[in-house]
N, C-alpha and C. Protein backbone atom coordinates (compact mmCIF):
# COMPACT_ATOMS: atom_id res chain seq x y z
N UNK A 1 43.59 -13.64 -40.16
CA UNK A 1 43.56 -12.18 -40.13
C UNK A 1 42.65 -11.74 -38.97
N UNK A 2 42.90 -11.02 -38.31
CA UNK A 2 42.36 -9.95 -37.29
C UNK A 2 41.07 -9.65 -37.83
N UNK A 3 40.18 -9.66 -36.71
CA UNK A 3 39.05 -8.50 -37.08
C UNK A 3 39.19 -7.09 -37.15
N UNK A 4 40.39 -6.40 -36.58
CA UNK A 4 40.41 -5.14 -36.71
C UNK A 4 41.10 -5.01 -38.47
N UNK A 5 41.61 -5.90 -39.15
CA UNK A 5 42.13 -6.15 -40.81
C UNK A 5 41.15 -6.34 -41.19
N UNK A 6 40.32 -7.08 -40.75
CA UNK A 6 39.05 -7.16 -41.76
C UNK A 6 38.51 -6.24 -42.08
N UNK A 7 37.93 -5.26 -41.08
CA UNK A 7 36.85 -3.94 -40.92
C UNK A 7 37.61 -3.47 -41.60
N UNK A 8 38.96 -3.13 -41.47
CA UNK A 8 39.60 -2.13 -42.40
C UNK A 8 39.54 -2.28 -44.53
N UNK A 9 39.75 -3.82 -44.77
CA UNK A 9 39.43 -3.89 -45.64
C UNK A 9 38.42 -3.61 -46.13
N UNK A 10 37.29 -4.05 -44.95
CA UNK A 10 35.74 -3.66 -45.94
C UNK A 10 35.57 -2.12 -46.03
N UNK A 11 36.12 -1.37 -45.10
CA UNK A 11 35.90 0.52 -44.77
C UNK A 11 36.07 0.90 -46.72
N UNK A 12 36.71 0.29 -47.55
CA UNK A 12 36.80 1.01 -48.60
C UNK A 12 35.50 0.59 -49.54
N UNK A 13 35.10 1.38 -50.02
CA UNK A 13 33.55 1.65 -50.86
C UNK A 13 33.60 0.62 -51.79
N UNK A 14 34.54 0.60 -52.45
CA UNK A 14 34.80 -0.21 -54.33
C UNK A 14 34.93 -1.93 -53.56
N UNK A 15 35.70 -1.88 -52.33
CA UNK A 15 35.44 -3.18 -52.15
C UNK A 15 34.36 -3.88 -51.60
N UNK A 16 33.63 -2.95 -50.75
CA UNK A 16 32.10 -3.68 -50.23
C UNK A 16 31.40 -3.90 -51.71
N UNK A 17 31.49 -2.93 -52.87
CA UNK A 17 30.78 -3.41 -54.23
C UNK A 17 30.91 -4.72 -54.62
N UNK A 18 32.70 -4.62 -54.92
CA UNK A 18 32.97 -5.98 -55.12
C UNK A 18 32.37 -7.12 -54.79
N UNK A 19 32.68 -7.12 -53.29
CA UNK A 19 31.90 -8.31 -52.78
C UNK A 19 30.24 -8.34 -52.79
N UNK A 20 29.42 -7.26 -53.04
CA UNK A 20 28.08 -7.26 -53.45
C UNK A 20 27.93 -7.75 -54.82
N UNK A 21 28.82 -7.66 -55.56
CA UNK A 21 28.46 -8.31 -57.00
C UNK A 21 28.62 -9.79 -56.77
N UNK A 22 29.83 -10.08 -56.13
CA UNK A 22 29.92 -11.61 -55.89
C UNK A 22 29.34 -12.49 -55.13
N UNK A 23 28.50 -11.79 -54.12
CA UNK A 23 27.58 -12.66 -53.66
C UNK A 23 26.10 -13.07 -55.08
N UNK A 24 26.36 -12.80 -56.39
CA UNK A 24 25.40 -13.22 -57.23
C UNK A 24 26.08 -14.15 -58.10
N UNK A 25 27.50 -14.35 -57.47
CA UNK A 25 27.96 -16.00 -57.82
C UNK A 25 29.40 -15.48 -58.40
N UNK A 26 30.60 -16.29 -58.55
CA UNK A 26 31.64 -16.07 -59.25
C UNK A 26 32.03 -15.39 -60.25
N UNK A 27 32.93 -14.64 -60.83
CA UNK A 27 32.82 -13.67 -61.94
C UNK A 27 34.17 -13.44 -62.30
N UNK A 28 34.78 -12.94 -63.51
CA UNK A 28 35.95 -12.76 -63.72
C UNK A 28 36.46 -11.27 -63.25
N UNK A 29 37.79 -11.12 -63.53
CA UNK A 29 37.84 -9.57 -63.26
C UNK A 29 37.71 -8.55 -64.05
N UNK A 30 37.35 -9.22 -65.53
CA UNK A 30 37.04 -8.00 -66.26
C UNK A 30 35.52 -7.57 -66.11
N UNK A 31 34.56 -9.18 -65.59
CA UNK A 31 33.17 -9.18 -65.23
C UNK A 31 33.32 -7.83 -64.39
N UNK A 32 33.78 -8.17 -63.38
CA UNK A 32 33.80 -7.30 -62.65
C UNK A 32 34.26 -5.92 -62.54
N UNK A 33 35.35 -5.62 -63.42
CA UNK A 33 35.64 -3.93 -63.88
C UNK A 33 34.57 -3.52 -64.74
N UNK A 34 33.72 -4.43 -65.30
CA UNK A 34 32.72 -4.02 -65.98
C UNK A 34 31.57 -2.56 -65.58
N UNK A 35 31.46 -3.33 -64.02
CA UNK A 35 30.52 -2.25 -63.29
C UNK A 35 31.38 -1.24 -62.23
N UNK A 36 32.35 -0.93 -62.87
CA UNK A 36 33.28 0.86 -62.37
C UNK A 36 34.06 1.35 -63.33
N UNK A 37 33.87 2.70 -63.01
CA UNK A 37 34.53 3.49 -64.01
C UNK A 37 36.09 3.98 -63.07
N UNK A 38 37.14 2.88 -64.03
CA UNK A 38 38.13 2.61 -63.37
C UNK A 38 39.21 1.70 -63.79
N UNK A 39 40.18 2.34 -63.56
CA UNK A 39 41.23 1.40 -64.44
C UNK A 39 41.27 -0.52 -63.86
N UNK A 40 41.46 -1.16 -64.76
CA UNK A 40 41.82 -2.10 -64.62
C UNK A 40 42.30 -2.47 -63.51
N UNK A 41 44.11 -1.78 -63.16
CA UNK A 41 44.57 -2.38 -62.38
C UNK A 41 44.15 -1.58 -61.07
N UNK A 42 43.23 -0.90 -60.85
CA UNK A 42 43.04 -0.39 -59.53
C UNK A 42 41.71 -1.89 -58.94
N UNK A 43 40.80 -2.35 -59.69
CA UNK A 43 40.20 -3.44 -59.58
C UNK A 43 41.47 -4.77 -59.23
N UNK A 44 42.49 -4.75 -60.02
CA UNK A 44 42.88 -5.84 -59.85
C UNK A 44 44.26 -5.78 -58.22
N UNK A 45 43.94 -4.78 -57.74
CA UNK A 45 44.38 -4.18 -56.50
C UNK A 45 43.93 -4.46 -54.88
N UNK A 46 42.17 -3.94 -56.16
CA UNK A 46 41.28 -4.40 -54.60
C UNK A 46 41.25 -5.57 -54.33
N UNK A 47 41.14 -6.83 -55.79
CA UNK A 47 40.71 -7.85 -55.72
C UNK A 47 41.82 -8.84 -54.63
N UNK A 48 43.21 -8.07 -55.00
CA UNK A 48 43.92 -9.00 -54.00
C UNK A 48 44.06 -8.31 -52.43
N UNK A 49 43.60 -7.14 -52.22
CA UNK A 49 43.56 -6.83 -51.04
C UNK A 49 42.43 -7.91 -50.26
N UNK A 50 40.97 -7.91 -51.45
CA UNK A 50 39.88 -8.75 -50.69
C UNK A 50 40.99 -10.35 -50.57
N UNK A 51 41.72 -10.79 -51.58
CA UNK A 51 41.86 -11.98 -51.61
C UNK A 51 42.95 -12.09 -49.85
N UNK A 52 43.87 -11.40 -50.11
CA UNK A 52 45.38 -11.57 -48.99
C UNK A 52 44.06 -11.70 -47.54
N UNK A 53 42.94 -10.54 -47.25
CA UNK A 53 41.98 -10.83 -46.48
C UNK A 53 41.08 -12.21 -46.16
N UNK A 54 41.25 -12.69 -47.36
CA UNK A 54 40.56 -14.27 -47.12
C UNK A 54 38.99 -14.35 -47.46
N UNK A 55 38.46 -12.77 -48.03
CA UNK A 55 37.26 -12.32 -47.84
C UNK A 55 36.81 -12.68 -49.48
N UNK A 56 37.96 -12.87 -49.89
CA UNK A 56 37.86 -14.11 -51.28
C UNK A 56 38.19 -14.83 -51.84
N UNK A 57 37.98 -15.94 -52.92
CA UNK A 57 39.24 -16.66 -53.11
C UNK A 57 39.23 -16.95 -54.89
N UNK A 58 40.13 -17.43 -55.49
CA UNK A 58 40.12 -17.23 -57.11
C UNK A 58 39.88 -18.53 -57.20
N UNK A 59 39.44 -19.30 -58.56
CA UNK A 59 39.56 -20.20 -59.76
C UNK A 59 40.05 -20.27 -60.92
N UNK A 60 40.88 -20.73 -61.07
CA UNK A 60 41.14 -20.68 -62.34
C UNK A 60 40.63 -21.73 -63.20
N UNK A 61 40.37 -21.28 -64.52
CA UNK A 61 39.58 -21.87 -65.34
C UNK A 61 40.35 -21.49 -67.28
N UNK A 62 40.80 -22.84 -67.96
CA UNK A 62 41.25 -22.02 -68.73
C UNK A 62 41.85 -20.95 -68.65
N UNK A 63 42.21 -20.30 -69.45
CA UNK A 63 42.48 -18.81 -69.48
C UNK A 63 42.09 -17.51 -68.61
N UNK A 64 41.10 -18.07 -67.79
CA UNK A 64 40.02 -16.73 -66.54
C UNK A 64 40.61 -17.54 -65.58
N UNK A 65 40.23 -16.43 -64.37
CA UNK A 65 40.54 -16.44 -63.03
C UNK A 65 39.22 -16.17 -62.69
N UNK A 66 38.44 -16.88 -62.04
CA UNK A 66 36.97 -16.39 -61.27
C UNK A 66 37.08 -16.14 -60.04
N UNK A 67 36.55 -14.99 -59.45
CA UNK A 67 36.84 -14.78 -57.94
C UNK A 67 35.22 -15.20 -57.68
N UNK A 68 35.27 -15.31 -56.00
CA UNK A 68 33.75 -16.07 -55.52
C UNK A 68 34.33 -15.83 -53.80
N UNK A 69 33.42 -15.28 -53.09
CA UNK A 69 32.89 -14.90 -52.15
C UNK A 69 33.45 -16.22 -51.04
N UNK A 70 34.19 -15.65 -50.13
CA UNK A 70 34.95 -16.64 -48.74
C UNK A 70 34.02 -16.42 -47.53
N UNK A 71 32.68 -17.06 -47.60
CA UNK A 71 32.07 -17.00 -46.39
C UNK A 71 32.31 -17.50 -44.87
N UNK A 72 32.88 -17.94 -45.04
CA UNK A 72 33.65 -18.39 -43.56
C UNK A 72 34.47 -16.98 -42.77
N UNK A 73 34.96 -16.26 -43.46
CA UNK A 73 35.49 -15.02 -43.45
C UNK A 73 34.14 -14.47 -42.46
N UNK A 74 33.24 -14.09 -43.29
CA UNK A 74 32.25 -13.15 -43.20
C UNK A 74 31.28 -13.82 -41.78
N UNK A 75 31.16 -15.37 -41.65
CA UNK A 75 30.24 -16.05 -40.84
C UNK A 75 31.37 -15.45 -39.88
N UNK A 76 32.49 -15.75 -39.46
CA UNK A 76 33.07 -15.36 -38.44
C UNK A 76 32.44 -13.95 -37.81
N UNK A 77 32.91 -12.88 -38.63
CA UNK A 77 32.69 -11.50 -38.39
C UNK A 77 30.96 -11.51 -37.50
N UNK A 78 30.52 -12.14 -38.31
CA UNK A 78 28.72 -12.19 -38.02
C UNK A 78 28.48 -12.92 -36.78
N UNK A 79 29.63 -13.63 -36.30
CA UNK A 79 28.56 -14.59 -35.05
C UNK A 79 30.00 -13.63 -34.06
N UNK A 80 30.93 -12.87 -33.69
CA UNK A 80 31.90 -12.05 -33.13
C UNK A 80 30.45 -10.79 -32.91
N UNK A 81 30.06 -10.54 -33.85
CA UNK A 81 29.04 -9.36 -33.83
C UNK A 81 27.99 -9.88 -32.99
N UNK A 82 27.40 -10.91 -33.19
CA UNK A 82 26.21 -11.55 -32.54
C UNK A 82 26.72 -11.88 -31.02
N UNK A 83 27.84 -11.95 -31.10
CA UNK A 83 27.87 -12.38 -29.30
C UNK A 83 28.00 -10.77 -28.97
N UNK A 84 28.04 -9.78 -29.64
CA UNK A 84 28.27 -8.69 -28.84
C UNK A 84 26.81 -8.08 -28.30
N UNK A 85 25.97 -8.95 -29.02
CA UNK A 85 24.74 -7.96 -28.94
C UNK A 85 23.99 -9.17 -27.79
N UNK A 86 24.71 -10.64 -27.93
CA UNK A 86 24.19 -11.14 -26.99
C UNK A 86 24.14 -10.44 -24.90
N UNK A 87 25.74 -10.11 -25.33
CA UNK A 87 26.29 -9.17 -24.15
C UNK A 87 27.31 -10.58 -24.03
N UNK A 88 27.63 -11.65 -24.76
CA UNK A 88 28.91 -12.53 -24.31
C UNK A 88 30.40 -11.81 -23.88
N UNK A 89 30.15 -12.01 -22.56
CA UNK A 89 31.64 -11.57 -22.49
C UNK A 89 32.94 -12.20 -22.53
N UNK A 90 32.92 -13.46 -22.96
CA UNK A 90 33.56 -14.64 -23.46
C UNK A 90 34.06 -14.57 -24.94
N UNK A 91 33.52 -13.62 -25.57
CA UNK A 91 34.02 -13.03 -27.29
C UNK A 91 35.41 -12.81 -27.36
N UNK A 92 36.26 -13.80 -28.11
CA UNK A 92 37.58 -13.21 -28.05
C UNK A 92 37.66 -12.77 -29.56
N UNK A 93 38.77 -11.65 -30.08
CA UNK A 93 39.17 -11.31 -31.15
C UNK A 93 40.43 -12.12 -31.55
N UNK A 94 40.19 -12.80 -32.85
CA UNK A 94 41.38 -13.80 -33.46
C UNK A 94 42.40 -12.80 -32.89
């Protein structure tokens, strides 16, 4: 995925949450509808927008699905950003 797909995914509010809850480790999706006031399937919307992004990925376990945080995703974005501030003009966009 593009960096200009990425930014766009994160631009929505409920999903930067998302992924702030999951950086405190894996969680299900009801864990996670827990903290919004919000239907079910609008959570289970974002979760695959973050997932199709790569910006997460599931487990299944028994009966749950645990989602957990795709840092490779995010290290990308972070060292693309870091060469910008280096002034690299060698930075290409996937």
């Amino acid at each position: 995925m593009a960096f200009a797909d990425t930014f766009k995914v994160l631009s929505d509010p409920e999903r930067r949450k998302i992924l702030e809850l999951l950086k405190k480790g894996a969680m299900s999706a009801g864990e996670i509808a827990s903290n919004f006031n919000t239907t079910g399937a609008t959570i289970s919307y974002h979760l695959k927008i973050l997932k199709n992004a790569d910006l997460i990925f599931e487990r299944k376990e028994k009966n749950y699905i645990y989602y957990q945080l795709n840092i490779s995703v995010l290290e990308d974005v972070m060292i693309w950003i870091a060469s910008l501030k280096e002034g690299d003009t060698n930075a290409n966009e996937e």
